[in-house]
N, C-alpha and C. Protein backbone atom coordinates (compact mmCIF):
# COMPACT_ATOMS: atom_id res chain seq x y z
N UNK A 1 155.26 137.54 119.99
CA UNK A 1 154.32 137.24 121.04
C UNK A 1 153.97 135.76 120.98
N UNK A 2 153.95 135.16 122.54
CA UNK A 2 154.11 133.72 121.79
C UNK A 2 152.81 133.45 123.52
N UNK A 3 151.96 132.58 123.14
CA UNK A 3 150.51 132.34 124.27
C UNK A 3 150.40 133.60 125.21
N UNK A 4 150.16 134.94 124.06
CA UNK A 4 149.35 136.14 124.27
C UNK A 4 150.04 136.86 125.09
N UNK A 5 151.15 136.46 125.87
CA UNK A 5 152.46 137.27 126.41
C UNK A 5 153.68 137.57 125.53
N UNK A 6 153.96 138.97 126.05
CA UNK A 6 154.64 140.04 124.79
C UNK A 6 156.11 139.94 126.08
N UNK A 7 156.78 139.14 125.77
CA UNK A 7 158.10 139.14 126.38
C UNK A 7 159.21 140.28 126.22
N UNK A 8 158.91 141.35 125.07
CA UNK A 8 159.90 142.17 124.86
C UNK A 8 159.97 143.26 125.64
N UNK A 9 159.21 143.30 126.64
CA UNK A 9 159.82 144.20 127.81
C UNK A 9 160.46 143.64 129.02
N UNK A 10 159.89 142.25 129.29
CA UNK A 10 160.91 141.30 129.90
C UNK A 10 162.17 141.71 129.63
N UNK A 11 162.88 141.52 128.05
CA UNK A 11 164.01 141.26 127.67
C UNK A 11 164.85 142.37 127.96
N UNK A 12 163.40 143.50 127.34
CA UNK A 12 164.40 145.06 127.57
C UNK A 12 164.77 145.32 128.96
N UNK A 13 163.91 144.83 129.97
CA UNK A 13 163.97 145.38 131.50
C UNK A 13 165.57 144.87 131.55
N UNK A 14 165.68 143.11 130.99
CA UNK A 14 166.93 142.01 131.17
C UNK A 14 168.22 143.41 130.69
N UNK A 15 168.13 143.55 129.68
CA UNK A 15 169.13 144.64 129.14
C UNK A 15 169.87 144.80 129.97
N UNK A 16 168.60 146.38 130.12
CA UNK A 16 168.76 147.49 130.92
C UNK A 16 169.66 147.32 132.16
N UNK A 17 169.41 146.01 132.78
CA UNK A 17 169.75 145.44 134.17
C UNK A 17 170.92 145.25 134.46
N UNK A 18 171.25 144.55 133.16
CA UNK A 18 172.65 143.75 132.76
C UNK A 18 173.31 145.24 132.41
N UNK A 19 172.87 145.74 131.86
CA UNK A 19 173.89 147.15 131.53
C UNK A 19 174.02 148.17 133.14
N UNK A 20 173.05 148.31 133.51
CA UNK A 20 173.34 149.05 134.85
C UNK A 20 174.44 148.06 135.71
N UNK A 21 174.77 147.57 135.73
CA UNK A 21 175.22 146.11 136.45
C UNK A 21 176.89 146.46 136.13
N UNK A 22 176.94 146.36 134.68
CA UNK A 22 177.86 146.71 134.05
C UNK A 22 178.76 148.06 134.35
N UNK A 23 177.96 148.88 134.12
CA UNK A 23 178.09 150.33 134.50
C UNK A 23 178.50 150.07 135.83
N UNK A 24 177.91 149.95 137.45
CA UNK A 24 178.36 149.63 138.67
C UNK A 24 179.62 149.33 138.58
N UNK A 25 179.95 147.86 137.59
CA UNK A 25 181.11 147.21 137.69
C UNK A 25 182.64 147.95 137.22
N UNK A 26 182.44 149.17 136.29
CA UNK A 26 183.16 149.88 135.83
C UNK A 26 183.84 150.79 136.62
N UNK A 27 181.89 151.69 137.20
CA UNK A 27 182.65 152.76 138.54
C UNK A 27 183.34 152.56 139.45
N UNK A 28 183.35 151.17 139.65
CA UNK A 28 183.60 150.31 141.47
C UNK A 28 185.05 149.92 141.08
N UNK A 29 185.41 149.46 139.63
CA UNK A 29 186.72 149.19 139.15
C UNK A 29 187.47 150.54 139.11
N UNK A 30 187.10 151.94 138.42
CA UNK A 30 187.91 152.94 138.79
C UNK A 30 188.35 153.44 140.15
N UNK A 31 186.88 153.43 140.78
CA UNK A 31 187.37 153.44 142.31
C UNK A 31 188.40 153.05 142.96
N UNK A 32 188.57 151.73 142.71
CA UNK A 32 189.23 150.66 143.43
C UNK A 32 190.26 150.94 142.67
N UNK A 33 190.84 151.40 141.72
CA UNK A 33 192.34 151.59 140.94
C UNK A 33 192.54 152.78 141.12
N UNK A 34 192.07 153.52 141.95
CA UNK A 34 192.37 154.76 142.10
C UNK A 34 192.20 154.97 143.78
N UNK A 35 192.48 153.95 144.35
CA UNK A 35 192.45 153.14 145.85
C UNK A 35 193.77 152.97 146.28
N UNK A 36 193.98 152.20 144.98
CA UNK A 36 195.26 150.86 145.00
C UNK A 36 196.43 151.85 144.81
N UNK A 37 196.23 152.74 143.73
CA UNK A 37 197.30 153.62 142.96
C UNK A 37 197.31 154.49 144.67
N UNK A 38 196.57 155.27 145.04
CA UNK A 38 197.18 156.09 146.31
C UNK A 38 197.93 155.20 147.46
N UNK A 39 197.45 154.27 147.79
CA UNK A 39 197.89 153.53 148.72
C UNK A 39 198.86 152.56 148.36
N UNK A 40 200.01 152.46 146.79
CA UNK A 40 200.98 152.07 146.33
C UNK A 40 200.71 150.26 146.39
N UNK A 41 199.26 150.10 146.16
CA UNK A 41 199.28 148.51 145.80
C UNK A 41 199.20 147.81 144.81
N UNK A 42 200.01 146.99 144.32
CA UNK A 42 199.65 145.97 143.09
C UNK A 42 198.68 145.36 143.64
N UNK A 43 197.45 145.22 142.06
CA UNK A 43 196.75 144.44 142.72
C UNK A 43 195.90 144.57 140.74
N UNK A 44 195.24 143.65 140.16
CA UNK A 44 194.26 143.78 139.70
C UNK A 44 192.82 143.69 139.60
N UNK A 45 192.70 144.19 138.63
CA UNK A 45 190.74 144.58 138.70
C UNK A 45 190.33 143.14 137.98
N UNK A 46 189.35 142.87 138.49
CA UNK A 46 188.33 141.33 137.76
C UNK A 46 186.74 142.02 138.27
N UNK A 47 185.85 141.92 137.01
CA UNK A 47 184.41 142.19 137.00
C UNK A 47 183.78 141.40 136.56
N UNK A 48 182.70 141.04 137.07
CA UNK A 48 181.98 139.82 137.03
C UNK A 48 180.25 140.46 137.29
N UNK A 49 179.00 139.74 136.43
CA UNK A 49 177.97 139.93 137.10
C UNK A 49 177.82 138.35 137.80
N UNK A 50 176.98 138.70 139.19
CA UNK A 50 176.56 137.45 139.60
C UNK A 50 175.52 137.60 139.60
N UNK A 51 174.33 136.62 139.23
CA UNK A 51 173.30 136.69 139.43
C UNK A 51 172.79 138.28 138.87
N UNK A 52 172.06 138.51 140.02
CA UNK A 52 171.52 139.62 140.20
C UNK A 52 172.46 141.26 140.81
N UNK A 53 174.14 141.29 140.80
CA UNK A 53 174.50 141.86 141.56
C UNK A 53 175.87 141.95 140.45
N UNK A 54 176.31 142.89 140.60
CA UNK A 54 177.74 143.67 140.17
C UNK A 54 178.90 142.67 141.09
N UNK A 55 179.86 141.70 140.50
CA UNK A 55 181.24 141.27 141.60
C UNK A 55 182.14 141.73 141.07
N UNK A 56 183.12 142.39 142.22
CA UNK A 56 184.46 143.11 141.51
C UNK A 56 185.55 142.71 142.95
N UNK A 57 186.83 141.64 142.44
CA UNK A 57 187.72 141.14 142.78
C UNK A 57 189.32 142.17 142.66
N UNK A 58 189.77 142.17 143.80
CA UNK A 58 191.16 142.50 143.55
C UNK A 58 192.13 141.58 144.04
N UNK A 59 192.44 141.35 143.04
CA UNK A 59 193.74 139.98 143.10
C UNK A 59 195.19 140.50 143.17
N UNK A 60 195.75 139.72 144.02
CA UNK A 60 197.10 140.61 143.69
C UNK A 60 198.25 139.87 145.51
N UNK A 61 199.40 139.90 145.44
CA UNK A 61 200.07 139.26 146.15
C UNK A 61 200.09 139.48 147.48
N UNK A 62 200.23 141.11 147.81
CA UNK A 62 200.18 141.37 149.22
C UNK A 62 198.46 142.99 149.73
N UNK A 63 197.80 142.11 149.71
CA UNK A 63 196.61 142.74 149.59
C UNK A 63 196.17 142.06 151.03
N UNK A 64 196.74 141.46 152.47
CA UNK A 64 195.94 140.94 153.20
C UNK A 64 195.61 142.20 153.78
N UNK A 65 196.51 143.50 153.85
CA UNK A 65 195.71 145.07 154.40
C UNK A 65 194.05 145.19 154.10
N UNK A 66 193.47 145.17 152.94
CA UNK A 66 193.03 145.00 152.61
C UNK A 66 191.86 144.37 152.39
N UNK A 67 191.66 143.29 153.45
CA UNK A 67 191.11 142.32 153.96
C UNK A 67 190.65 142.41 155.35
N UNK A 68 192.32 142.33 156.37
CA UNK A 68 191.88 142.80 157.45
C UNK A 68 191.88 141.46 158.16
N UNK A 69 191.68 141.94 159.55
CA UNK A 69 191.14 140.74 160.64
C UNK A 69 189.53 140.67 160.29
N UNK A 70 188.99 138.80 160.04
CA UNK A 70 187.67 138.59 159.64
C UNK A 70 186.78 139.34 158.85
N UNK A 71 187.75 139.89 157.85
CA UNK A 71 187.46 140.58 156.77
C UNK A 71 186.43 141.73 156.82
N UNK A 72 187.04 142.79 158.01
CA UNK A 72 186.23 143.94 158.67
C UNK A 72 186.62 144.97 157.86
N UNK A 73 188.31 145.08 157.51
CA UNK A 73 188.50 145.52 156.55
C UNK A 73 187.92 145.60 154.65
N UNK A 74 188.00 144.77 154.38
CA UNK A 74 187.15 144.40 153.30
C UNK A 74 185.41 144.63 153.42
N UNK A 75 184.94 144.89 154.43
CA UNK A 75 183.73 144.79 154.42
C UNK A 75 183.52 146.74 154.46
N UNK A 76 184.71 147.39 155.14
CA UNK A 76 184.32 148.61 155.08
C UNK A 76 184.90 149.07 153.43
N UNK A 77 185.43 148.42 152.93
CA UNK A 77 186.21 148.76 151.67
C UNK A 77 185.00 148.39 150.81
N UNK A 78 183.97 147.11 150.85
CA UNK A 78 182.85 147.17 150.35
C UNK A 78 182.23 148.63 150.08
N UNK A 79 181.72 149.00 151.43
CA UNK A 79 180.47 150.01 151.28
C UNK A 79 181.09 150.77 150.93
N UNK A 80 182.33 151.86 151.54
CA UNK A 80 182.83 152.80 150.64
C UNK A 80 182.69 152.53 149.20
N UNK A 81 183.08 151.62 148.32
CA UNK A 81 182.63 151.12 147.06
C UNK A 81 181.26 151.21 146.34
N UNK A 82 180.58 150.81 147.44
CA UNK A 82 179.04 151.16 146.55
C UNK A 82 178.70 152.39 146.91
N UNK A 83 178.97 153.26 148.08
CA UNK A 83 179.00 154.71 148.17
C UNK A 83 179.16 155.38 146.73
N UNK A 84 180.84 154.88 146.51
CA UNK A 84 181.21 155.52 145.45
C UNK A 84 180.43 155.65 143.95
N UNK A 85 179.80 154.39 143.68
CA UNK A 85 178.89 153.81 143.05
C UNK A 85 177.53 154.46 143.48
N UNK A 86 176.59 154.80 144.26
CA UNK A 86 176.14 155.39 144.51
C UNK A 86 175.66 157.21 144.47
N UNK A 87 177.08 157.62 144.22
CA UNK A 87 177.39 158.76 144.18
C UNK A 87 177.78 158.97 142.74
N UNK A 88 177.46 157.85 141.61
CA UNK A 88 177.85 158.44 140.57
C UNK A 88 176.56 157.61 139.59
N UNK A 89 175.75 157.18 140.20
CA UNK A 89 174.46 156.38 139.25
C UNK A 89 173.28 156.77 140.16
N UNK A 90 173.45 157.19 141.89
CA UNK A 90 172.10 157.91 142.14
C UNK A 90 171.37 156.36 142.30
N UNK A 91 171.64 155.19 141.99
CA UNK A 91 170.93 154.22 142.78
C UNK A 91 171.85 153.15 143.59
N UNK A 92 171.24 152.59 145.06
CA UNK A 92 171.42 152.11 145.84
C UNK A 92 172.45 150.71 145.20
N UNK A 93 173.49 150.39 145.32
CA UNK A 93 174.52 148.94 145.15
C UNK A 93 174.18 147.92 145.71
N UNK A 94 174.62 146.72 145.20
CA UNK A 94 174.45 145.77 145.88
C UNK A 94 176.09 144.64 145.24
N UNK A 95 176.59 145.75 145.32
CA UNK A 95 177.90 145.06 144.60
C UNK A 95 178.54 144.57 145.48
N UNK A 96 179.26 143.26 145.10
CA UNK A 96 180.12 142.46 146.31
C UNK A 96 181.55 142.67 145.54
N UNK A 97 182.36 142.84 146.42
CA UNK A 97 184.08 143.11 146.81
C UNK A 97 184.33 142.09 147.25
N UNK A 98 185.72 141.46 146.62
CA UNK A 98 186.06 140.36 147.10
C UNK A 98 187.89 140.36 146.79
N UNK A 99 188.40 140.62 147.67
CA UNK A 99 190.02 140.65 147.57
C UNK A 99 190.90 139.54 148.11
N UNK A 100 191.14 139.13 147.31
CA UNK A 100 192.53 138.05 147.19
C UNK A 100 191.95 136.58 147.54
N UNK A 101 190.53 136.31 146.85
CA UNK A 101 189.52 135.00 147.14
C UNK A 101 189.08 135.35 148.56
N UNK A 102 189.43 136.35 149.28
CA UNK A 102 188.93 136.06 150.50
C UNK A 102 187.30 135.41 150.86
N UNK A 103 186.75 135.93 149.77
CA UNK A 103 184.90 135.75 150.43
C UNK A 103 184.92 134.65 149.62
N UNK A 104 185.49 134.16 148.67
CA UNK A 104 185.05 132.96 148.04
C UNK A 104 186.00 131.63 148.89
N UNK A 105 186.82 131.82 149.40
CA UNK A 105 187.34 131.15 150.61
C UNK A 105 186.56 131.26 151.91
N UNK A 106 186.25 132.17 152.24
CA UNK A 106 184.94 131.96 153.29
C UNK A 106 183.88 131.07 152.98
N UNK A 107 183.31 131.83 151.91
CA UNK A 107 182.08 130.76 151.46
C UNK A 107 182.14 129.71 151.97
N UNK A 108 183.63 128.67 151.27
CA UNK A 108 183.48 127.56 151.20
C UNK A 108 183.65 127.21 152.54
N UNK A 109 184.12 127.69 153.70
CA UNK A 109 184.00 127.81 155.33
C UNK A 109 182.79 127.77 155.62
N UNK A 110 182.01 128.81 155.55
CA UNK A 110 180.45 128.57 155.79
C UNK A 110 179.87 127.58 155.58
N UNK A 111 180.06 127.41 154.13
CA UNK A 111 179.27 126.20 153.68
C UNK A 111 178.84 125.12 154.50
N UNK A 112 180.43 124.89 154.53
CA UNK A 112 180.25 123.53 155.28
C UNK A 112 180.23 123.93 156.98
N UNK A 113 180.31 125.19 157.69
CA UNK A 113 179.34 125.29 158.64
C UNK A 113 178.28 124.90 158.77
N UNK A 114 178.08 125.28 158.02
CA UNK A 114 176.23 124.86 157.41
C UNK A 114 175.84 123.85 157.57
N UNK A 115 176.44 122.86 156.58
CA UNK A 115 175.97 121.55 156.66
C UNK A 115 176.05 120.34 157.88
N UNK A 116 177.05 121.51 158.74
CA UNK A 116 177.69 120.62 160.17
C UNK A 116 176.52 121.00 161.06
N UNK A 117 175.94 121.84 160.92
CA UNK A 117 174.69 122.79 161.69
C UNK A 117 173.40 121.59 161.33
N UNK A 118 173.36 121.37 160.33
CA UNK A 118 172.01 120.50 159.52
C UNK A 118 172.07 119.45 160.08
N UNK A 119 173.39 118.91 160.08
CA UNK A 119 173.23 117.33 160.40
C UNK A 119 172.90 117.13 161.80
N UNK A 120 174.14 118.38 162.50
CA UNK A 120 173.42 118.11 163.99
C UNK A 120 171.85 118.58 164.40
N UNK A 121 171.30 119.48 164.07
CA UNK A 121 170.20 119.33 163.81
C UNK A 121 168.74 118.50 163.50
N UNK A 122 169.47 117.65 162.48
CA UNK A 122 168.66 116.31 162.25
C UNK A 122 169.07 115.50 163.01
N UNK A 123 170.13 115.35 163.53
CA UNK A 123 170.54 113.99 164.86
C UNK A 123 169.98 114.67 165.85
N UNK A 124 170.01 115.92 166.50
CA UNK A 124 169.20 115.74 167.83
C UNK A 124 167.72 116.50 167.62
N UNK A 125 167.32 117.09 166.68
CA UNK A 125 165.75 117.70 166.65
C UNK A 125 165.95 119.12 167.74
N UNK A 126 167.10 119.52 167.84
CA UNK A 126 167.12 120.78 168.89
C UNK A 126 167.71 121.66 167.75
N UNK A 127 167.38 123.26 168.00
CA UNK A 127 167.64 124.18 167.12
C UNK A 127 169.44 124.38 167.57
N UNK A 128 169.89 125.00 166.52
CA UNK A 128 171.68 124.88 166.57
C UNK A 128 171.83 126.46 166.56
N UNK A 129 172.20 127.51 167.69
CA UNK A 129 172.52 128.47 167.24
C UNK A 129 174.06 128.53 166.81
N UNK A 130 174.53 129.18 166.11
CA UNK A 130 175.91 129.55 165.62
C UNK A 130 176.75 130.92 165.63
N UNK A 131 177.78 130.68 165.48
CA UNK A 131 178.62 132.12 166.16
C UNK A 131 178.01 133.63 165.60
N UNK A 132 178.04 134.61 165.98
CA UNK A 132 178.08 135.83 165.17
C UNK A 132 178.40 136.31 163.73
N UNK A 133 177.43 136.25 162.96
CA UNK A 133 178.03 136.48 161.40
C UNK A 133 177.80 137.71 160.87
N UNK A 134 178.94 138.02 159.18
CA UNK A 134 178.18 139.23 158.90
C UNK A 134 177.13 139.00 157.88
N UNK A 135 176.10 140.10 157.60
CA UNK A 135 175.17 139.69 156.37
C UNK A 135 175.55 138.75 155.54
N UNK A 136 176.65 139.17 154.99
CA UNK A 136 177.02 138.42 154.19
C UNK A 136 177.04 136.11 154.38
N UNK A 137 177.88 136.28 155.35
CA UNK A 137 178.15 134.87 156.41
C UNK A 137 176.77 134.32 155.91
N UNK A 138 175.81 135.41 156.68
CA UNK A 138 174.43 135.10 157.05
C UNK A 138 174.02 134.23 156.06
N UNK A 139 174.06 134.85 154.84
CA UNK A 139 173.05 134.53 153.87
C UNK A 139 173.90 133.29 153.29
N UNK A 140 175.18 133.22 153.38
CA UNK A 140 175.78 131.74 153.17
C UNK A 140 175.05 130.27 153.95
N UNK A 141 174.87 130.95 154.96
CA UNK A 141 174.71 129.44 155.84
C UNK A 141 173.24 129.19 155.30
N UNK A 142 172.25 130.53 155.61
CA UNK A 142 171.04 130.47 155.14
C UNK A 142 170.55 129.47 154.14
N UNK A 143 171.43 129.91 152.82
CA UNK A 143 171.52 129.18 151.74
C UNK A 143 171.65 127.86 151.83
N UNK A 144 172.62 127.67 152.45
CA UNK A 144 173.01 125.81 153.09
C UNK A 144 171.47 125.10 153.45
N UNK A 145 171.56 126.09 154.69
CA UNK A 145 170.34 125.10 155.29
C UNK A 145 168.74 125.17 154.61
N UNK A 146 168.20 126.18 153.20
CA UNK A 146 166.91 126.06 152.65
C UNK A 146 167.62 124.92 151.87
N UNK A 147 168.44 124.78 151.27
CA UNK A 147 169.18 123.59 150.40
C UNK A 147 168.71 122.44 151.22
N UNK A 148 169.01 122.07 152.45
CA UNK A 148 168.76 121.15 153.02
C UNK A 148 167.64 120.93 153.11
N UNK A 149 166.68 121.81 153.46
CA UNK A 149 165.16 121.15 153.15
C UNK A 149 164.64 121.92 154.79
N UNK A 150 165.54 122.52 155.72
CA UNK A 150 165.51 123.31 157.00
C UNK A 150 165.38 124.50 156.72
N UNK A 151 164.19 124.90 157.71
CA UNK A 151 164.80 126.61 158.40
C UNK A 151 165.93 126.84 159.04
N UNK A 152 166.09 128.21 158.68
CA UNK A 152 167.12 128.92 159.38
C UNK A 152 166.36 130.62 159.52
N UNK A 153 166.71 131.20 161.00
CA UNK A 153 166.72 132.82 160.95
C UNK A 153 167.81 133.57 161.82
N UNK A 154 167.84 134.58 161.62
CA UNK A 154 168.49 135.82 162.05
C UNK A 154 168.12 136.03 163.60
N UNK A 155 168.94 136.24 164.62
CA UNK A 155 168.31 136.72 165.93
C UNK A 155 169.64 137.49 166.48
N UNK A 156 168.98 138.49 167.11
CA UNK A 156 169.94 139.83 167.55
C UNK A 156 170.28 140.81 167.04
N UNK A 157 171.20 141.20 167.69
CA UNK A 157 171.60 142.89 166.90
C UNK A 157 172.83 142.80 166.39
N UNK A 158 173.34 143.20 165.22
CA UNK A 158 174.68 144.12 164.71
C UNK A 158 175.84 144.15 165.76
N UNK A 159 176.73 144.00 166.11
CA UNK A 159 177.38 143.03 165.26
C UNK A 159 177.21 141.69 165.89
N UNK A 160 176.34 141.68 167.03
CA UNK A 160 175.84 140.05 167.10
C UNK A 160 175.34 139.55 166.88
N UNK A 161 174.91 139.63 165.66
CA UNK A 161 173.78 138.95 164.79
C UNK A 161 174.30 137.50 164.52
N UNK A 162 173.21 136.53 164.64
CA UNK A 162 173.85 135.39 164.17
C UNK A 162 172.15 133.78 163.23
N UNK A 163 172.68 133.07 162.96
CA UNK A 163 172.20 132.57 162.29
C UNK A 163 171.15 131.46 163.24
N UNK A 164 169.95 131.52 163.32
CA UNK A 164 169.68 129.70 164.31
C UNK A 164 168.91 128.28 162.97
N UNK A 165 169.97 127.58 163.49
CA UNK A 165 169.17 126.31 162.45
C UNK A 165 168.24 125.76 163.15
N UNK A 166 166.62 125.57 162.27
CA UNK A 166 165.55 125.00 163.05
C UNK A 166 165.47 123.56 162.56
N UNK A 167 164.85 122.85 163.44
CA UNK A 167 164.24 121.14 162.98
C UNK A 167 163.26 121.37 161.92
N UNK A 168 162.89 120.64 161.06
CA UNK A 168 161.94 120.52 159.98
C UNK A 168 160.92 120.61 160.75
């Protein structure tokens, strides 16, 4: 106990977290190899925690099925995933799927959406709306522009949801 706060349930909650996390990352890896094996794909498993969230990658040569046009495919291969995950821990996922770099190759697309959004933004003082994204997209650009020192929000519906950058 160190200035009258008892950190050791902090640490234990930290554990616990990191082990459920873990656990996710395991079920979502059998899943997904038992995906690959019916549907005759090479491909391997990579598990990762990020942050706060379970990441599980399938790498592998001809996996763009997999992916899909604007990664619609991959995004339904997501939730089935935390379904599966879901259906075997009884709590809600927040695990990200990511096949053949695709979302970490997006990212770096967004990103610098983002920052192309900011600048014009600060050159004309008018809000910047931007194309249709998914949650995911969303929270990329989002990220960009609190970085920048700007708002950004959400306006519309599924699947036209999209991002608006505000002036300071």
């Amino acid at each position: 106990m160190t200035d009258g706060i008892d950190n050791t349930e902090t640490k234990s909650g930290s554990a616990d977290r990191l082990k459920a996390l873990e656990a996710e990352s395991d079920i979502a890896a059998d899943y997904l190899e038992e995906l690959l094996d019916i549907a005759d794909l090479d491909g391997d498993i990579d598990m990762d925690i990020d942050g706060d969230r379970a990441a599980v990658s399938i790498v592998g040569a001809e996996l763009n099925n997999l992916v899909g046009e604007k990664g619609k495919v991959l995004e339904a291969l997501q939730e089935l995933t935390r379904l599966a995950v879901y259906r075997e821990t009884g709590e809600r996922s927040r695990l990200m799927l990511d096949v053949s770099n695709y979302r970490a190759n997006r990212k770096a697309e967004l990103e610098e959406v983002g920052r192309k959004a900011v600048d014009e933004v600060k050159a004309s003082g008018a809000p910047v709306r931007l194309d249709p994204m998914t949650p995911f997209e969303r929270k990329v650009v989002h990220d960009v522009v609190a970085a920048a020192g700007l708002t950004s929000e959400s306006e519309g519906e599924e699947p036209r949801r999209r991002v608006v950058v505000q002036p300071a």
